[in-house]
N, C-alpha and C. Protein backbone atom coordinates (compact mmCIF):
# COMPACT_ATOMS: atom_id res chain seq x y z
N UNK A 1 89.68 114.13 220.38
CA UNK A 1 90.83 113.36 220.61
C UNK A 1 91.23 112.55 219.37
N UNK A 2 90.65 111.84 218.60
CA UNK A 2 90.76 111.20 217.48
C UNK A 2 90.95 112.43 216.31
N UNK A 3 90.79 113.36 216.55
CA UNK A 3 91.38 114.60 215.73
C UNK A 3 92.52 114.43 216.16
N UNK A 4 93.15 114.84 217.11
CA UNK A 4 94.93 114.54 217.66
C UNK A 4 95.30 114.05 217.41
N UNK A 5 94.98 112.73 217.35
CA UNK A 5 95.52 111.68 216.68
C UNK A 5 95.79 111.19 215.15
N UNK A 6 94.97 112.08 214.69
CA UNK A 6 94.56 111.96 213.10
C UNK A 6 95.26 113.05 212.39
N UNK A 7 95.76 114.23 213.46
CA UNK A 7 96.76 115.31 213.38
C UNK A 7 97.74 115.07 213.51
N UNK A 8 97.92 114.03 214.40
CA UNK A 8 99.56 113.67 214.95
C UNK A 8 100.41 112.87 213.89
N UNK A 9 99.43 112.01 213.10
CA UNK A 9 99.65 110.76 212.39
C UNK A 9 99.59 111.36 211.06
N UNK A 10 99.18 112.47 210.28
CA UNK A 10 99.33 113.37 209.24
C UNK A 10 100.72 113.86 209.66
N UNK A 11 100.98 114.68 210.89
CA UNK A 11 102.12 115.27 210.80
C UNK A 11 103.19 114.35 210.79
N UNK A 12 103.89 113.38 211.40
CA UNK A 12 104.15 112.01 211.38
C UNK A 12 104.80 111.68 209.94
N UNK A 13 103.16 111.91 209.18
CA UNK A 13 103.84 111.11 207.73
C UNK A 13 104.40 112.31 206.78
N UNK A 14 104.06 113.45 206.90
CA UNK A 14 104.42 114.58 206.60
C UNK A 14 106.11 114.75 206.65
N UNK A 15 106.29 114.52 208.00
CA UNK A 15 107.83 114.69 208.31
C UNK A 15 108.26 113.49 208.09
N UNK A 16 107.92 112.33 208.15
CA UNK A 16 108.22 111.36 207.39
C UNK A 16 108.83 111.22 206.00
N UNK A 17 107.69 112.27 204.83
CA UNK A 17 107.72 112.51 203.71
C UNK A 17 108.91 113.20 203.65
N UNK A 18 109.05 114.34 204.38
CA UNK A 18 110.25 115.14 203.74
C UNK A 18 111.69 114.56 203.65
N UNK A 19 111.75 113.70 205.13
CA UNK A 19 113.00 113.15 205.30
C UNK A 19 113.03 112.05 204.69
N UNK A 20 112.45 111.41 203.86
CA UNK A 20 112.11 110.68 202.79
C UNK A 20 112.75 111.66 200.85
N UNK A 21 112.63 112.65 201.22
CA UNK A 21 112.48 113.57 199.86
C UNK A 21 114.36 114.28 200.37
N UNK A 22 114.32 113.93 201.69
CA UNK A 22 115.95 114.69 202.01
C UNK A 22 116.89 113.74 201.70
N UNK A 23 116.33 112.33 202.10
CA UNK A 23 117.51 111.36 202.09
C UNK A 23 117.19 110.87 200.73
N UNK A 24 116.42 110.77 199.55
CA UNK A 24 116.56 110.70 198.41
C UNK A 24 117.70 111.57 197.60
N UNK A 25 117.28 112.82 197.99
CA UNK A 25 118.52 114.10 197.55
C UNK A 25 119.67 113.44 197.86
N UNK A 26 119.80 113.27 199.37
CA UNK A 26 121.26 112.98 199.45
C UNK A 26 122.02 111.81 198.46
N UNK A 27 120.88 110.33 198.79
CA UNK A 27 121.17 109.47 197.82
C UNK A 27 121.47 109.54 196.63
N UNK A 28 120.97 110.86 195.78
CA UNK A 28 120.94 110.92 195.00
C UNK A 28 122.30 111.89 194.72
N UNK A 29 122.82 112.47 195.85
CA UNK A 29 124.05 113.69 195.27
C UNK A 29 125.29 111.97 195.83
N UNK A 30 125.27 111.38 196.58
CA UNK A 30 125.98 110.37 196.91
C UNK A 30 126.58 109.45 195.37
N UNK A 31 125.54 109.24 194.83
CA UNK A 31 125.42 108.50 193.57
C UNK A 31 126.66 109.37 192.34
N UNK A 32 125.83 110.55 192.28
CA UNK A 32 126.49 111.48 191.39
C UNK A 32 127.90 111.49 191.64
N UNK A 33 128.13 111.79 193.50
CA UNK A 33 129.98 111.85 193.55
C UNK A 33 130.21 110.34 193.09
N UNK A 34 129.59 109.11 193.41
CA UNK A 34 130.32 108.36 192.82
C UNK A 34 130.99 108.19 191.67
N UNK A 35 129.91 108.31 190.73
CA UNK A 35 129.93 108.27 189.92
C UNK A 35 131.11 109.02 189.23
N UNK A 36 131.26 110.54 189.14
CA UNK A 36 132.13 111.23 189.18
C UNK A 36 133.56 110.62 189.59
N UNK A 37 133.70 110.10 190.94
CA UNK A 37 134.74 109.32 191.17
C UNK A 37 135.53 108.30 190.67
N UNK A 38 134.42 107.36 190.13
CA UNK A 38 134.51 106.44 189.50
C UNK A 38 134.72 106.71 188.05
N UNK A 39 134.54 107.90 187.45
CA UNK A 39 135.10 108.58 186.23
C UNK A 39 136.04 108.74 185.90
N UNK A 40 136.58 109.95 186.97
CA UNK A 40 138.48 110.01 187.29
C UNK A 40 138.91 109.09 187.87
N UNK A 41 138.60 107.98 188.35
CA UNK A 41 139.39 106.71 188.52
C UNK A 41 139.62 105.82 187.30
N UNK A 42 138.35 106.01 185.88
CA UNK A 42 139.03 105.88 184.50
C UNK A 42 139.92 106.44 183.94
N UNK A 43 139.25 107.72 184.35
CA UNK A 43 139.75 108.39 183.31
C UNK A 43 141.38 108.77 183.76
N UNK A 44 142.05 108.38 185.03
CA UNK A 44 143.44 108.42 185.64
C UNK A 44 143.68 106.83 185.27
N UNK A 45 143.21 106.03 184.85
CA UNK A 45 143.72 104.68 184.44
C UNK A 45 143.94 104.57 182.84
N UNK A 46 143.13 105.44 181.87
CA UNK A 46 143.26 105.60 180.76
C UNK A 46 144.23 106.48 180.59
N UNK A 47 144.75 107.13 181.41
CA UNK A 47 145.87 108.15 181.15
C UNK A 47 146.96 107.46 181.59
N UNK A 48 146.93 106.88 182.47
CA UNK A 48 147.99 105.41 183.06
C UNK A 48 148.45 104.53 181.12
N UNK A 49 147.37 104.17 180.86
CA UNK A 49 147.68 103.20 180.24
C UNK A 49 148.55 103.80 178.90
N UNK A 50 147.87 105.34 178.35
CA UNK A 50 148.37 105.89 177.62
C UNK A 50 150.09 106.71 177.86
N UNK A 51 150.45 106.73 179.09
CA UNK A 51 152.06 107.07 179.45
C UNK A 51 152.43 105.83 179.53
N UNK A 52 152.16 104.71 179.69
CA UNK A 52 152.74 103.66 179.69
C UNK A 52 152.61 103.47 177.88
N UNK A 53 151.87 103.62 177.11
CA UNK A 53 152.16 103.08 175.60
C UNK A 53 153.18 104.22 175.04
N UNK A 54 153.36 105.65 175.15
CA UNK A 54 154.18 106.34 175.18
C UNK A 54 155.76 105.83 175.28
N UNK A 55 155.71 105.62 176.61
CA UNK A 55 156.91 105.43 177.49
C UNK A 55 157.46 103.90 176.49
N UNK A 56 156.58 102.82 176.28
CA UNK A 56 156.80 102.01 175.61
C UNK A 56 157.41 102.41 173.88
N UNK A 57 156.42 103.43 173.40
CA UNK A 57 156.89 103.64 172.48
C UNK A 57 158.58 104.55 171.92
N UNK A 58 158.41 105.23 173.31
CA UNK A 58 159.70 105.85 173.17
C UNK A 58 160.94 105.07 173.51
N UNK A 59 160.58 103.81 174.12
CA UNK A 59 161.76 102.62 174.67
C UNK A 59 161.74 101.98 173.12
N UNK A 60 161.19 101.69 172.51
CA UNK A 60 160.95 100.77 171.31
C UNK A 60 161.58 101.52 170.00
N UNK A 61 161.46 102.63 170.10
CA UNK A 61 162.10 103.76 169.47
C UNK A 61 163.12 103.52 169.59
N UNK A 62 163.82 104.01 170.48
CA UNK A 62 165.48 104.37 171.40
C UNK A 62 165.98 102.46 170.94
N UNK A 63 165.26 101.76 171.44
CA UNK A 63 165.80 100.44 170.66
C UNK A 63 166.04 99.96 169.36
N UNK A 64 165.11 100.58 168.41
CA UNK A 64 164.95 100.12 167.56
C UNK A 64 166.51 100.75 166.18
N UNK A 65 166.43 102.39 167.09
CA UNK A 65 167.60 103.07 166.61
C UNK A 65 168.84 102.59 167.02
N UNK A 66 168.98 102.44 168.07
CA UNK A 66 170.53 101.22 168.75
C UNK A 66 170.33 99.94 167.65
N UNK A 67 169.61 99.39 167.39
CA UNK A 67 169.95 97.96 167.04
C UNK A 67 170.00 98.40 165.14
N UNK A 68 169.30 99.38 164.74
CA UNK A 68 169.66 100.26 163.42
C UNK A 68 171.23 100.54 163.52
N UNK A 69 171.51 100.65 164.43
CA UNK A 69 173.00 101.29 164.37
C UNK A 69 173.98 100.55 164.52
N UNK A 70 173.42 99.42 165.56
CA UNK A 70 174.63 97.99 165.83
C UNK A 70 174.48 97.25 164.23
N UNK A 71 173.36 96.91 163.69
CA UNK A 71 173.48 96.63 162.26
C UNK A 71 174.64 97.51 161.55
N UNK A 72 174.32 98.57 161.34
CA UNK A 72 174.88 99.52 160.54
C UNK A 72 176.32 99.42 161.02
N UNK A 73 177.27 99.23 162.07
CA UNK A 73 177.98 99.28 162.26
C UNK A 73 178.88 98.14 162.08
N UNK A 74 177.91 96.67 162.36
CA UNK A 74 178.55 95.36 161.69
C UNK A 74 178.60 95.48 160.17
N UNK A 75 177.60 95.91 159.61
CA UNK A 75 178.18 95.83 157.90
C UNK A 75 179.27 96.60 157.84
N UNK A 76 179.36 97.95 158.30
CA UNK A 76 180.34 98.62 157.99
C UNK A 76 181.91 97.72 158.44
N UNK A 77 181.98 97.14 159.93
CA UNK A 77 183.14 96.44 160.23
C UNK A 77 183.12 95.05 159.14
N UNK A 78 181.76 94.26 159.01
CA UNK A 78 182.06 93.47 157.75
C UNK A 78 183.02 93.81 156.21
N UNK A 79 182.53 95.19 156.18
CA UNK A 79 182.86 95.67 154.81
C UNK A 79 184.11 95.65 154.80
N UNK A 80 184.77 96.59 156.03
CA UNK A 80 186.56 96.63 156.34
C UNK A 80 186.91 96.00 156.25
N UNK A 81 186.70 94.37 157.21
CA UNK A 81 187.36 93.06 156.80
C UNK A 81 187.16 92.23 155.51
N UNK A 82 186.29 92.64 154.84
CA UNK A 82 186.73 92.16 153.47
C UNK A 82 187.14 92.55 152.81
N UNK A 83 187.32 94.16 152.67
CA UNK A 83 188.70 95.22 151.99
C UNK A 83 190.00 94.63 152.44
N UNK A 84 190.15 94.43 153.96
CA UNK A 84 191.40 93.94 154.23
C UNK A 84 191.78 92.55 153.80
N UNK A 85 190.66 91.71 153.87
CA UNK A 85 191.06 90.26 153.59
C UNK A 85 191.26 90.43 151.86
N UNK A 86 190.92 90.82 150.85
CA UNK A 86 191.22 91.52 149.21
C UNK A 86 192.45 92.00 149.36
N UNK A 87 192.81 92.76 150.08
CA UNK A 87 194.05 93.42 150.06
C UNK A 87 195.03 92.75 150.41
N UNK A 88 194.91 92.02 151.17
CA UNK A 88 196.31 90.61 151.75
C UNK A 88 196.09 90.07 150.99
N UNK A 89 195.07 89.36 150.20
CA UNK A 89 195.42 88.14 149.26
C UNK A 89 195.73 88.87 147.87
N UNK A 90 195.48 90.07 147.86
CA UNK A 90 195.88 90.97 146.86
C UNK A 90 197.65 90.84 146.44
N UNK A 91 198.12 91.18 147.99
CA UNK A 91 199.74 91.08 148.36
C UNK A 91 200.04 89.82 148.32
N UNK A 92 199.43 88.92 148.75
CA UNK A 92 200.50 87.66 148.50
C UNK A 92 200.26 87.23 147.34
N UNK A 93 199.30 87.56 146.38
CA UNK A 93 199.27 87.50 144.65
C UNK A 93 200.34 87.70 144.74
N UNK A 94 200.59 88.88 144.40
CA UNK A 94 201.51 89.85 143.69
C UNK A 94 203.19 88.95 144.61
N UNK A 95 203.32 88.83 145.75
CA UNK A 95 204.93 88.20 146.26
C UNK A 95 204.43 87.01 145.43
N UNK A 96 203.31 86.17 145.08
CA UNK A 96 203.40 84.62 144.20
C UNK A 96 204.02 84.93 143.21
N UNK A 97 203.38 86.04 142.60
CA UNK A 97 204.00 86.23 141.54
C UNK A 97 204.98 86.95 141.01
N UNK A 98 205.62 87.77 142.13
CA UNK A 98 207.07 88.33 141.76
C UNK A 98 207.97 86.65 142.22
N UNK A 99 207.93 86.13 142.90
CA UNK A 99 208.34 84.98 143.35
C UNK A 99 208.51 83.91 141.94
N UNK A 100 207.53 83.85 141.53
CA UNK A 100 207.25 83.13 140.20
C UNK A 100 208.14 83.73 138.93
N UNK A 101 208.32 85.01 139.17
CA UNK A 101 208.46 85.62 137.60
C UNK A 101 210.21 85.39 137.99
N UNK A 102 211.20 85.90 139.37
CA UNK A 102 212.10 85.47 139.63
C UNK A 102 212.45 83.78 139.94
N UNK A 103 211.96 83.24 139.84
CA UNK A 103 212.12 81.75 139.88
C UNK A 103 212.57 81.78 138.57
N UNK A 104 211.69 82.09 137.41
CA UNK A 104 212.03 82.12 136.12
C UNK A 104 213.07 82.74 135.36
N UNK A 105 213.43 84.10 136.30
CA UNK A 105 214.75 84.65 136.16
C UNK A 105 215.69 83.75 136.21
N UNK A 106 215.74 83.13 137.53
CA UNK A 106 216.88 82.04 138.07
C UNK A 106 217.18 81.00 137.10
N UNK A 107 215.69 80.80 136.67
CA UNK A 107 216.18 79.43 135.33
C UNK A 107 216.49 80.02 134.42
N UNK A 108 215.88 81.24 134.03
CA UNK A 108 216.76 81.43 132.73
C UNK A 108 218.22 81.93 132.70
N UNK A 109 218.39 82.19 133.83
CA UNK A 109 220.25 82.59 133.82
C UNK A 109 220.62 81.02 133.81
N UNK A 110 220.04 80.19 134.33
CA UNK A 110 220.65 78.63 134.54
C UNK A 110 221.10 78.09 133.37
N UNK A 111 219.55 78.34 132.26
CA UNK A 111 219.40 77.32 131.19
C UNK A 111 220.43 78.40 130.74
N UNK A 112 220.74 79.47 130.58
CA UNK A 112 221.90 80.46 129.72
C UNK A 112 222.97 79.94 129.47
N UNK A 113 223.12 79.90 131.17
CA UNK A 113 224.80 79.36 131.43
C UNK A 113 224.64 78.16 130.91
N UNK A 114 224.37 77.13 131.34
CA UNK A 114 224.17 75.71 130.50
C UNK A 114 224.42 75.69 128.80
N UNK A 115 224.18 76.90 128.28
CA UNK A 115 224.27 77.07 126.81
C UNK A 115 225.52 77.88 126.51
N UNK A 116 225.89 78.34 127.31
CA UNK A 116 227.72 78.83 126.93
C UNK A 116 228.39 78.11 127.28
């Protein structure tokens, strides 16, 4: 009887052991999917972060060429208005001084007549 018992209590720890050696395995394939999981949950956040610096860079781009171009387009309208503002004071030179050179006409027919 103490054999039975000494049989029962071997087998016991026996099957004990295995399901000990089964639920290690499992623990151990449990771990691995985590792990794994927890990989592509980087490695889909590092790809996150990299379409977002992209996406940034291509906004920063696209801006940087608009505001290249709104520059470029104020000098150019600067440039016009100071061709035009040269060119009007260009013209009213020129009426000062046709204005001026006939003023002088006028006196000299004056002072003429005054002398005949």
């Amino acid at each position: 009887m103490l054999a039975d018992v000494e049989k029962g209590r071997i087998e016991r720890l026996a099957n004990a052991r295995k399901e000990a050696a089964l639920l290690g395995e499992d623990l151990h394939r449990q771990d691995e999917n985590s792990r794994m999981q927890r990989f592509a949950l980087f490695q889909n956040y590092l790809n996150d972060l990299s379409n977002q610096a992209r996406g940034l860079q291509t906004s920063n781009a696209a801006l940087f060429a608009s505001e290249r171009q709104r520059d470029s387009d104020l000098a150019v309208n600067r440039a016009n208005l100071a061709l035009r503002y040269a060119a009007e004071e260009r013209q009213q030179q020129e009426a000062r001084e046709r204005q001026a050179r006939e003023d002088m006409a006028r006196i000299a027919l004056q002072v003429a007549g005054l002398l005949v």
